[in-house]
Protein backbone atom coordinates (compact mmCIF):
# COMPACT_ATOMS: atom_id res chain seq x y z
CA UNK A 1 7.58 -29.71 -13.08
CA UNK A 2 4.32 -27.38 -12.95
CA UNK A 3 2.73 -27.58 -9.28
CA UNK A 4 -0.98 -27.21 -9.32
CA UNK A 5 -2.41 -25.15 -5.73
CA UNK A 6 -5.35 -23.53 -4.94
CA UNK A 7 -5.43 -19.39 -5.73
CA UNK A 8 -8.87 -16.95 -5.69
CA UNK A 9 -9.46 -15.67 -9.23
CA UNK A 10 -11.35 -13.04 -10.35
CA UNK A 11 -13.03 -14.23 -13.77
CA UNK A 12 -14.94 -10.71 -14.48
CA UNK A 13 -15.87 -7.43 -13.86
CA UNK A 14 -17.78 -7.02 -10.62
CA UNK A 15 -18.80 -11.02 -10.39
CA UNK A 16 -17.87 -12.54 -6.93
CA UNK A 17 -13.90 -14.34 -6.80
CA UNK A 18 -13.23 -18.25 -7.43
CA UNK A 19 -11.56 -19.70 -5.32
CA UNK A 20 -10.20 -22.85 -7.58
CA UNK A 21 -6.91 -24.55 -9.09
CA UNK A 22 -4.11 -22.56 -10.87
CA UNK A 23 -1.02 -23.80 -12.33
CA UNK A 24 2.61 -22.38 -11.41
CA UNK A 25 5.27 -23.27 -13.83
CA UNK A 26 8.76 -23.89 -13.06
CA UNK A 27 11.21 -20.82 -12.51
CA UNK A 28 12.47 -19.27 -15.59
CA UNK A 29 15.42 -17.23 -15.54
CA UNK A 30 15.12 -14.01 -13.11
CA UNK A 31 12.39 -16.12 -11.39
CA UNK A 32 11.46 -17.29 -7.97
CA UNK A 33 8.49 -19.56 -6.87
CA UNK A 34 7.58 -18.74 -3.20
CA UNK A 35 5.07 -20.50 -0.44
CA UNK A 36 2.85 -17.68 0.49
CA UNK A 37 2.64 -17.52 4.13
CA UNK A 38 0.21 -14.48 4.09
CA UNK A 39 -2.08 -12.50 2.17
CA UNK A 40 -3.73 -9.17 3.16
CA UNK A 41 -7.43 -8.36 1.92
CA UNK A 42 -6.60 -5.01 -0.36
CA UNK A 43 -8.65 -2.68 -1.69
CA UNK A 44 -6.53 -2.68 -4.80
CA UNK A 45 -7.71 -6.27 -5.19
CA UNK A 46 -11.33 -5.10 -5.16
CA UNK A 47 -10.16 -2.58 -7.66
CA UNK A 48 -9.11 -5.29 -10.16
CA UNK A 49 -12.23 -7.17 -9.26
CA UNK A 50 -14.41 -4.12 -10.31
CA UNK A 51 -12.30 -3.33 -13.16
CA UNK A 52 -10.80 -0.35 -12.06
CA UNK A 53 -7.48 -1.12 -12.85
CA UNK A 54 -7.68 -2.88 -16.26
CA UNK A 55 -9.87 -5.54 -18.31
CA UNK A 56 -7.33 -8.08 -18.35
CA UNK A 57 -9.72 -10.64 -17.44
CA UNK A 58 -9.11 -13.40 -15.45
CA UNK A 59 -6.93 -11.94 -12.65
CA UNK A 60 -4.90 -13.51 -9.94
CA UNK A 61 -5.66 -11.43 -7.22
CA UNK A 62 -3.80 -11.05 -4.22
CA UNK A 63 -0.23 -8.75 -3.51
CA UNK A 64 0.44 -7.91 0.25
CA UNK A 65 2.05 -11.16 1.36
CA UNK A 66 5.05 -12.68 2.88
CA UNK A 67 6.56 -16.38 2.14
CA UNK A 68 9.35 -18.50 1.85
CA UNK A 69 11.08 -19.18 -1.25
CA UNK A 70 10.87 -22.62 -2.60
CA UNK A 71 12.36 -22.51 -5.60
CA UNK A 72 14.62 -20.55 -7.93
CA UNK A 73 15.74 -20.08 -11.42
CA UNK A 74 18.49 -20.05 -13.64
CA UNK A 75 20.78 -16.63 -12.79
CA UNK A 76 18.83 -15.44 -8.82
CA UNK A 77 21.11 -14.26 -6.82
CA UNK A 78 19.43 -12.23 -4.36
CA UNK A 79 17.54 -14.59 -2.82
CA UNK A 80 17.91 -18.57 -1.93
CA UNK A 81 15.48 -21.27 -1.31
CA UNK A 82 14.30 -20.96 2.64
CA UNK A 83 14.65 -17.51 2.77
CA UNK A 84 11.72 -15.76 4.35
CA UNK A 85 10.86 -12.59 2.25
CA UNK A 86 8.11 -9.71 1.80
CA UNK A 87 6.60 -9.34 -1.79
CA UNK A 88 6.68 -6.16 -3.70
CA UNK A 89 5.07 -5.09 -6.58
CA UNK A 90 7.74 -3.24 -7.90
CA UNK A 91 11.38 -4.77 -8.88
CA UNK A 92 13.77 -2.25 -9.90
CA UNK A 93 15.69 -2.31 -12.92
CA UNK A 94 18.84 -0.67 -12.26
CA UNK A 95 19.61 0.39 -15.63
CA UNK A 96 16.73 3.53 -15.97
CA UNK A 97 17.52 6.95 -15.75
CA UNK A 98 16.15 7.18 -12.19
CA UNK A 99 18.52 3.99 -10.91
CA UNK A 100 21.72 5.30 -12.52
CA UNK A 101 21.21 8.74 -11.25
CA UNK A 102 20.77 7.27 -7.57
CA UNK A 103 17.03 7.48 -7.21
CA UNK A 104 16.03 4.16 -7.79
CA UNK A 105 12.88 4.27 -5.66
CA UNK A 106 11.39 6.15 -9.14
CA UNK A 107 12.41 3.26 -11.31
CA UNK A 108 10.57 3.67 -14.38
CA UNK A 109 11.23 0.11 -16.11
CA UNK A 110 10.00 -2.26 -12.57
CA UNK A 111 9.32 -5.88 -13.78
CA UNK A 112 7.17 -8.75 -13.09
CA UNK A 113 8.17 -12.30 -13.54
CA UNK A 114 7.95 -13.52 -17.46
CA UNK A 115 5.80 -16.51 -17.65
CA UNK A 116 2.27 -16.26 -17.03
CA UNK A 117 0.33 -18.68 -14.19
CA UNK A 118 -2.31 -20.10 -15.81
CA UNK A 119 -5.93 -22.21 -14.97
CA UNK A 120 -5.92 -25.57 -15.53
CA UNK A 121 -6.92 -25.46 -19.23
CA UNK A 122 -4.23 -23.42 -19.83
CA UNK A 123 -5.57 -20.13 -19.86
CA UNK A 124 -3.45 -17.32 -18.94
CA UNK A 125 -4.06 -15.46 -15.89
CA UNK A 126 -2.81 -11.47 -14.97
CA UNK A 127 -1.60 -11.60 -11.17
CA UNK A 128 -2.49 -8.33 -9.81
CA UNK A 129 0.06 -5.87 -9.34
CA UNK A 130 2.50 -8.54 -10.71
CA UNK A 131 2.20 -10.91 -7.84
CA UNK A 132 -1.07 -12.63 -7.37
CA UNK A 133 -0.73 -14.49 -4.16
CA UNK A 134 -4.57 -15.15 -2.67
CA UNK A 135 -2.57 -18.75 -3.65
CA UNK A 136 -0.20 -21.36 -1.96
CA UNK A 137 2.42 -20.70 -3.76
CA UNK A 138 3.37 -17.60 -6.80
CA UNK A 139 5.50 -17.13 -9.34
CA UNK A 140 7.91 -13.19 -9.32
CA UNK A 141 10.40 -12.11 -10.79
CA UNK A 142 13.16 -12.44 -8.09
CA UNK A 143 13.46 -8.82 -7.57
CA UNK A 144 10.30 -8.25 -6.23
CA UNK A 145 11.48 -10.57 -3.49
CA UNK A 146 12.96 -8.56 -0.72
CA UNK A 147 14.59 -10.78 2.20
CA UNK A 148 13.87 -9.80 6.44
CA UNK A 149 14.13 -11.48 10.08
CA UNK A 150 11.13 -13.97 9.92
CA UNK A 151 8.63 -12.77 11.94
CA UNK A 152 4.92 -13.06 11.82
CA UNK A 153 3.85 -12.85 8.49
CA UNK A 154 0.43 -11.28 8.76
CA UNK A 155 1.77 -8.69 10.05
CA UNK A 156 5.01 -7.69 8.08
CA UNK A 157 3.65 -8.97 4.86
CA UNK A 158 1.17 -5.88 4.97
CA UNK A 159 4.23 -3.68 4.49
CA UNK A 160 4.09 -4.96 0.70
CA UNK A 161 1.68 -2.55 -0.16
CA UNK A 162 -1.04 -0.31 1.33
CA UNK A 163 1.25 -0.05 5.24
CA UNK A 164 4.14 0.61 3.21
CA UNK A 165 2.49 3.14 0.63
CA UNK A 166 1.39 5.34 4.18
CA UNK A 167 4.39 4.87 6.42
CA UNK A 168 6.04 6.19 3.17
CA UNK A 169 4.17 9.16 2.57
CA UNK A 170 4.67 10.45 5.59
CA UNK A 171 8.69 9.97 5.92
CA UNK A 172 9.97 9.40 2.46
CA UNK A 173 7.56 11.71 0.33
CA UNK A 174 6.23 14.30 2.72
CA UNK A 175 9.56 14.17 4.97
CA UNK A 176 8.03 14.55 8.07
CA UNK A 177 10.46 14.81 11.29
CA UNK A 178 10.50 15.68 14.58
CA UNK A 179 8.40 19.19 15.70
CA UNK A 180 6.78 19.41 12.36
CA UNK A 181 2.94 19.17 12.31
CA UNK A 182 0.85 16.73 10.23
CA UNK A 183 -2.31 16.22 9.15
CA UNK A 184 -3.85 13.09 6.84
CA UNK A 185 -7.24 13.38 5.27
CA UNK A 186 -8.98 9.14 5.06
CA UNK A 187 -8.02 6.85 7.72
CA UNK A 188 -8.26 3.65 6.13
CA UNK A 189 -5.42 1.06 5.94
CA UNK A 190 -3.36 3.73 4.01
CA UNK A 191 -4.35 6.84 5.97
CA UNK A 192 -3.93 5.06 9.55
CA UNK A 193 -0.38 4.14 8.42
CA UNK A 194 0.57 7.27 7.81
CA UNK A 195 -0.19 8.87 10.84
CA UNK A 196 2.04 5.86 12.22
CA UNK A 197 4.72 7.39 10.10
CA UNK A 198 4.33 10.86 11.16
CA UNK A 199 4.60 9.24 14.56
CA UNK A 200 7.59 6.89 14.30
CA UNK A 201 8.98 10.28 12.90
CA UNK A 202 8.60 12.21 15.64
CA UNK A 203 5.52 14.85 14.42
CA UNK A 204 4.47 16.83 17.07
CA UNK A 205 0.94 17.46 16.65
CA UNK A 206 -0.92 14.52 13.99
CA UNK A 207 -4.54 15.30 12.86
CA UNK A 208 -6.74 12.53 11.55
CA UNK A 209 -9.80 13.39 9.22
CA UNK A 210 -12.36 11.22 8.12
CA UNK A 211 -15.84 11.18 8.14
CA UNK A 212 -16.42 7.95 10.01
CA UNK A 213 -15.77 7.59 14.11
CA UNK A 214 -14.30 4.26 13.82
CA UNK A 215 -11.31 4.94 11.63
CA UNK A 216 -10.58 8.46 13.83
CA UNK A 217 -10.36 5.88 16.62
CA UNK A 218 -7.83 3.53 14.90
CA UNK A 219 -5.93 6.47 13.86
CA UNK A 220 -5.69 7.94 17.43
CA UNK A 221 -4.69 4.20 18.71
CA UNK A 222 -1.72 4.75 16.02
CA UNK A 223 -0.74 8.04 17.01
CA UNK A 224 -2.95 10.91 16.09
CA UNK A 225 -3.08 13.77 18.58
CA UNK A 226 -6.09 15.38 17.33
CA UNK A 227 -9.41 14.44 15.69
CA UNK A 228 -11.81 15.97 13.26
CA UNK A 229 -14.78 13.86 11.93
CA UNK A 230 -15.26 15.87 8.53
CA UNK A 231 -18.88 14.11 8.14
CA UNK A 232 -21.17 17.73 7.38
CA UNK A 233 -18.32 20.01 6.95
CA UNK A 234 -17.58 21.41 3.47
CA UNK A 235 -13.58 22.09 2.36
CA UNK A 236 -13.55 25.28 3.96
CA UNK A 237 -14.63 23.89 7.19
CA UNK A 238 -11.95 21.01 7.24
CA UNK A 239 -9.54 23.74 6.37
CA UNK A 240 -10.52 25.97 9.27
CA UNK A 241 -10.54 22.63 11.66
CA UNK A 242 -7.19 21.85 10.82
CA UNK A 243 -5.53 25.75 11.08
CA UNK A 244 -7.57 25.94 14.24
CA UNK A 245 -5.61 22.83 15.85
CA UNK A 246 -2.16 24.51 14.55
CA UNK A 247 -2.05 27.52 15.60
CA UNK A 248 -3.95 29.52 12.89
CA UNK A 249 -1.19 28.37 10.35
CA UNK A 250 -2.19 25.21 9.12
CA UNK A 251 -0.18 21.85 8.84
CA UNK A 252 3.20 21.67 7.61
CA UNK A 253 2.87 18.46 5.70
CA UNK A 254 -0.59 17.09 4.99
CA UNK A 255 -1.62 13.93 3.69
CA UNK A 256 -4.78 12.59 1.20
CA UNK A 257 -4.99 9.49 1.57
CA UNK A 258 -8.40 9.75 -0.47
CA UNK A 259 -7.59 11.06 -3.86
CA UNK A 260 -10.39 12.99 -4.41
CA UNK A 261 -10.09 16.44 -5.85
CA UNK A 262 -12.46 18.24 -2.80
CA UNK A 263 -9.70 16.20 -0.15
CA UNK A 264 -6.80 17.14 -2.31
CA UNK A 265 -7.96 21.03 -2.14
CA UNK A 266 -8.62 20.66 1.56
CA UNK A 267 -5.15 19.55 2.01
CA UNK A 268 -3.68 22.32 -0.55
CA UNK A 269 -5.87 24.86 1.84
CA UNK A 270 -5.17 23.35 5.24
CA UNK A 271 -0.98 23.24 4.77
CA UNK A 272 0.64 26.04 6.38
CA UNK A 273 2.44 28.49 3.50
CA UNK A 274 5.40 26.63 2.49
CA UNK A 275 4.00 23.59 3.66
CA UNK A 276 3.57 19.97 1.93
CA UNK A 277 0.84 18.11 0.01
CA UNK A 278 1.22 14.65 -0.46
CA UNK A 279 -1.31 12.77 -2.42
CA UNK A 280 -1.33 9.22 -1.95
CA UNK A 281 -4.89 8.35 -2.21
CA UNK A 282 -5.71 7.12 -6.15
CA UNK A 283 -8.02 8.93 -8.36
CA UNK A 284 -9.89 7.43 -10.66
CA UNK A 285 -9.62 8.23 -14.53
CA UNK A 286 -12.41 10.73 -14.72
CA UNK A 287 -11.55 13.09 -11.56
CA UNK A 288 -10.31 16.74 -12.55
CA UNK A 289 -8.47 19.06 -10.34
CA UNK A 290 -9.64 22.92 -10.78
CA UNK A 291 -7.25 25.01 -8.44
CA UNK A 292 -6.21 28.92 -9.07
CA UNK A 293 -2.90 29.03 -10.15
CA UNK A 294 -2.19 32.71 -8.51
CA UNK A 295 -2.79 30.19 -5.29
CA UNK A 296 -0.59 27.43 -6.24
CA UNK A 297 2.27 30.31 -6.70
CA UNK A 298 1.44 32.37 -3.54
CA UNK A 299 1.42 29.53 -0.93
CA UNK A 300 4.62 28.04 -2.04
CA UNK A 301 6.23 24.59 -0.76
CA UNK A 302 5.52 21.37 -2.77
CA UNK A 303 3.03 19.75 -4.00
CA UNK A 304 4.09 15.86 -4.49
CA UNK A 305 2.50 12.94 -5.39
CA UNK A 306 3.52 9.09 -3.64
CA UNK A 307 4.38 6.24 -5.53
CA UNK A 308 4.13 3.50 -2.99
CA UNK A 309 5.41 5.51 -0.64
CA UNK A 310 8.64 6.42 -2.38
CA UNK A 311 9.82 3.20 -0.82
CA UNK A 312 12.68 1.33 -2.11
CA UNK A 313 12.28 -2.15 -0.59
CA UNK A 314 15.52 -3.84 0.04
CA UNK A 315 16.16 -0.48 2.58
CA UNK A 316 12.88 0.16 4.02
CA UNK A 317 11.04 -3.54 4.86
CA UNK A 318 14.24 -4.58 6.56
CA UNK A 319 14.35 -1.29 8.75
CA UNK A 320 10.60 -1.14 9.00
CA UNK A 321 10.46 -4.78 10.56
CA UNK A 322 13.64 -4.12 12.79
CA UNK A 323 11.37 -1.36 14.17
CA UNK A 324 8.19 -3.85 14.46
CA UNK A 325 10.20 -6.41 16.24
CA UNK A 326 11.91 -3.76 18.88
CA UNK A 327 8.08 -2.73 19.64
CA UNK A 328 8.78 0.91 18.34
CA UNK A 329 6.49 0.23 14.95
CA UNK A 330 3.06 -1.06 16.16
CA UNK A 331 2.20 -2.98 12.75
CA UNK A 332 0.78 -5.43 14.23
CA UNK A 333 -2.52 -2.83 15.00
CA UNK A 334 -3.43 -3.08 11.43
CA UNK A 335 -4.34 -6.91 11.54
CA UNK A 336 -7.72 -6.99 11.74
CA UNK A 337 -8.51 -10.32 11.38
CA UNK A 338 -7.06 -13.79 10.47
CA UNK A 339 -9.10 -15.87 7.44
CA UNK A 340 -8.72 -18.56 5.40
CA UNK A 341 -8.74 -18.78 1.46
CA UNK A 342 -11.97 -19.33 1.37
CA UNK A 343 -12.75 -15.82 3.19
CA UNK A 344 -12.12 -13.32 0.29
CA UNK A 345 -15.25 -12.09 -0.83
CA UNK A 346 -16.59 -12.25 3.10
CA UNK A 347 -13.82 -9.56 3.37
CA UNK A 348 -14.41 -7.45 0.49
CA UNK A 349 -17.93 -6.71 2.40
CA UNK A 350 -16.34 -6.08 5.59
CA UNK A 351 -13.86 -3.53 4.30
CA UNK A 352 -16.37 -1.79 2.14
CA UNK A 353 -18.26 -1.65 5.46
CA UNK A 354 -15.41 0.07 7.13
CA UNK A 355 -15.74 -2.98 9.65
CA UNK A 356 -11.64 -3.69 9.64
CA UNK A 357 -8.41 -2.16 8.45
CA UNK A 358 -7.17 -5.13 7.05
CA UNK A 359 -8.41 -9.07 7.10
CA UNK A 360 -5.22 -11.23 5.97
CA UNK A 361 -5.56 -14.52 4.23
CA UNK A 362 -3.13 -17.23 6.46
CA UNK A 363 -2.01 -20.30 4.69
């Protein structure tokens, strides 16, 4: 029968979220409803709330949660009711031509869970990134259910999006390891979490860049060596800052964790020859990249782009909360706050402030 909670909607484009009834239907096949334990404050959610990602008007917002699964439809295997679980936004197929040639962590056919949750008078609502959990309960597809040791879920439920996307840059994209030197370019939620990648991997010498004191303080507390507040520099200066903390050489794997084409150049620039770009930061439509192509061939190494961190969830949230729970991952630096439902749009401000790295919604 179709349960009727309390979710924060998004009705149009720039207007302040509802926070008001929503209705979850019963499981179809593939499908899993689960009690959302957690929710953390996004910036993709402000995204959808701007418009950014589509007009697909009225959205479900919400995505970086954990739960418990209540219920479960016809055909889930993976998952039963009571098991505690981190969401993800993207469910692999296994049937693509990146799953059946082992890579399924490039899945290009992910899915989201058939039926649509709806308002009370029946219209249809799109959950962002396929989840929508600023609700009680949600309705996914059972693959984007990926089940871990219960801990606390504002913490490890972060790692079902923007902590993941960074700790994943760093050690599944970029493939930093021990000795090498890295540098990230934004210290937000993202940024911050992949300097605690380069760290967990062992990089030697981890510059954080950003323009604003408070984030090059979060990023030292989660394991940058070196900071450089980039606030009055232009790209050559950042460049020079970063060579000038390795050596002369430059960085062997930097991160932008801006997406910007002036921070994508100064991490292009500030890599040492042969080194690694990763961009994990996300453009918006309109942004154009203008780089000489005698450069892109002279400097070598590889230039690569993250897709959620090249993560593939049923190995890496597992792992990454085995690490959290031995005190070796120190996730629990990126809860910023604790709020209720109600709190959304209160935390919107804050993180367009820069005030917090993430506020998570408890239920």
């Amino acid at each position: 029968m179709p349960q009727t909670v309390k979710g924060v909607i998004s009705r149009s484009k720039g207007a302040p979220v509802e926070l008001t009834n929503i209705v979850i239907p019963d499981p179809g096949p593939g499908e899993v409803i689960v009690d959302v334990k957690s929710c953390g404050v996004c910036h993709t959610d402000f995204h959808y709330r701007e418009g950014g990602i589509s007009d697909d008007y009225p959205f479900l917002l919400g995505h970086e949660s954990a739960g418990v699964v209540s219920e479960i439809g016809e055909g889930v295997t993976n998952v039963e009711v009571g098991d505690f679980v981190i969401l993800n936004w993207r469910a692999i197929c296994g049937d693509c031509r990146a799953c059946k040639r082992g890579e399924p962590w490039y899945c290009f056919a992910t899915h989201n869970a058939s039926q649509k949750m709806t308002l009370e008078d029946g219209t249809e609502l799109t959950a962002a990134l396929g989840i929508g959990s600023f609700a009680e309960k949600t309705l996914v597809a059972a693959g984007q259910c990926t089940i871990v040791d219960e801990a606390d879920p504002a913490v490890v439920g972060l790692l079902g999006c923007g902590i993941m996307a960074g700790i994943g840059a760093a050690i599944n994209t970029g493939q930093v390891s021990r000795g090498k030197s890295t540098a990230v370019i934004g210290c937000g939620g993202v940024g911050c979490a992949a300097i605690a990648g380069a760290a967990l991997a062992g990089s030697g010498t981890i510059i954080a860049v950003d323009i604003d004191d408070k984030k090059l303080e979060w990023a030292k507390d989660l394991g940058a060596t070196h900071t450089i507040n980039s606030r009055g520099l232009d790209e050559d200066g950042v460049v020079a800052a970063i060579q000038e903390l390795t050596g002369g050489f430059g960085a062997d794997v930097v991160i932008d964790a801006v997406g910007r084409p002036e921070t994508w150049r100064q991490a292009f620039y500030g890599r040492d020859l042969a080194g690694t770009v990763v961009l994990v930061g996300v453009p918006t439509p309109e942004m154009e990249l203008s780089v000489p192509l005698l450069d892109v061939f002279g400097r070598g190494g590889s230039l690569k782009s993250s897709w959620y961190g090249d993560c593939l969830p049923a190995r890496d949230f597992p792992m990454l909360v085995d690490l959290y729970t031995q005190g070796r991952l120190p996730l629990e630096k990126f809860v910023s706050e604790r709020i209720g439902i109600g709190d959304v749009e209160e935390a919107f401000d804050k993180m367009g402030r820069g005030e917090v790295l993430r506020s998570v919604v408890m239920f």
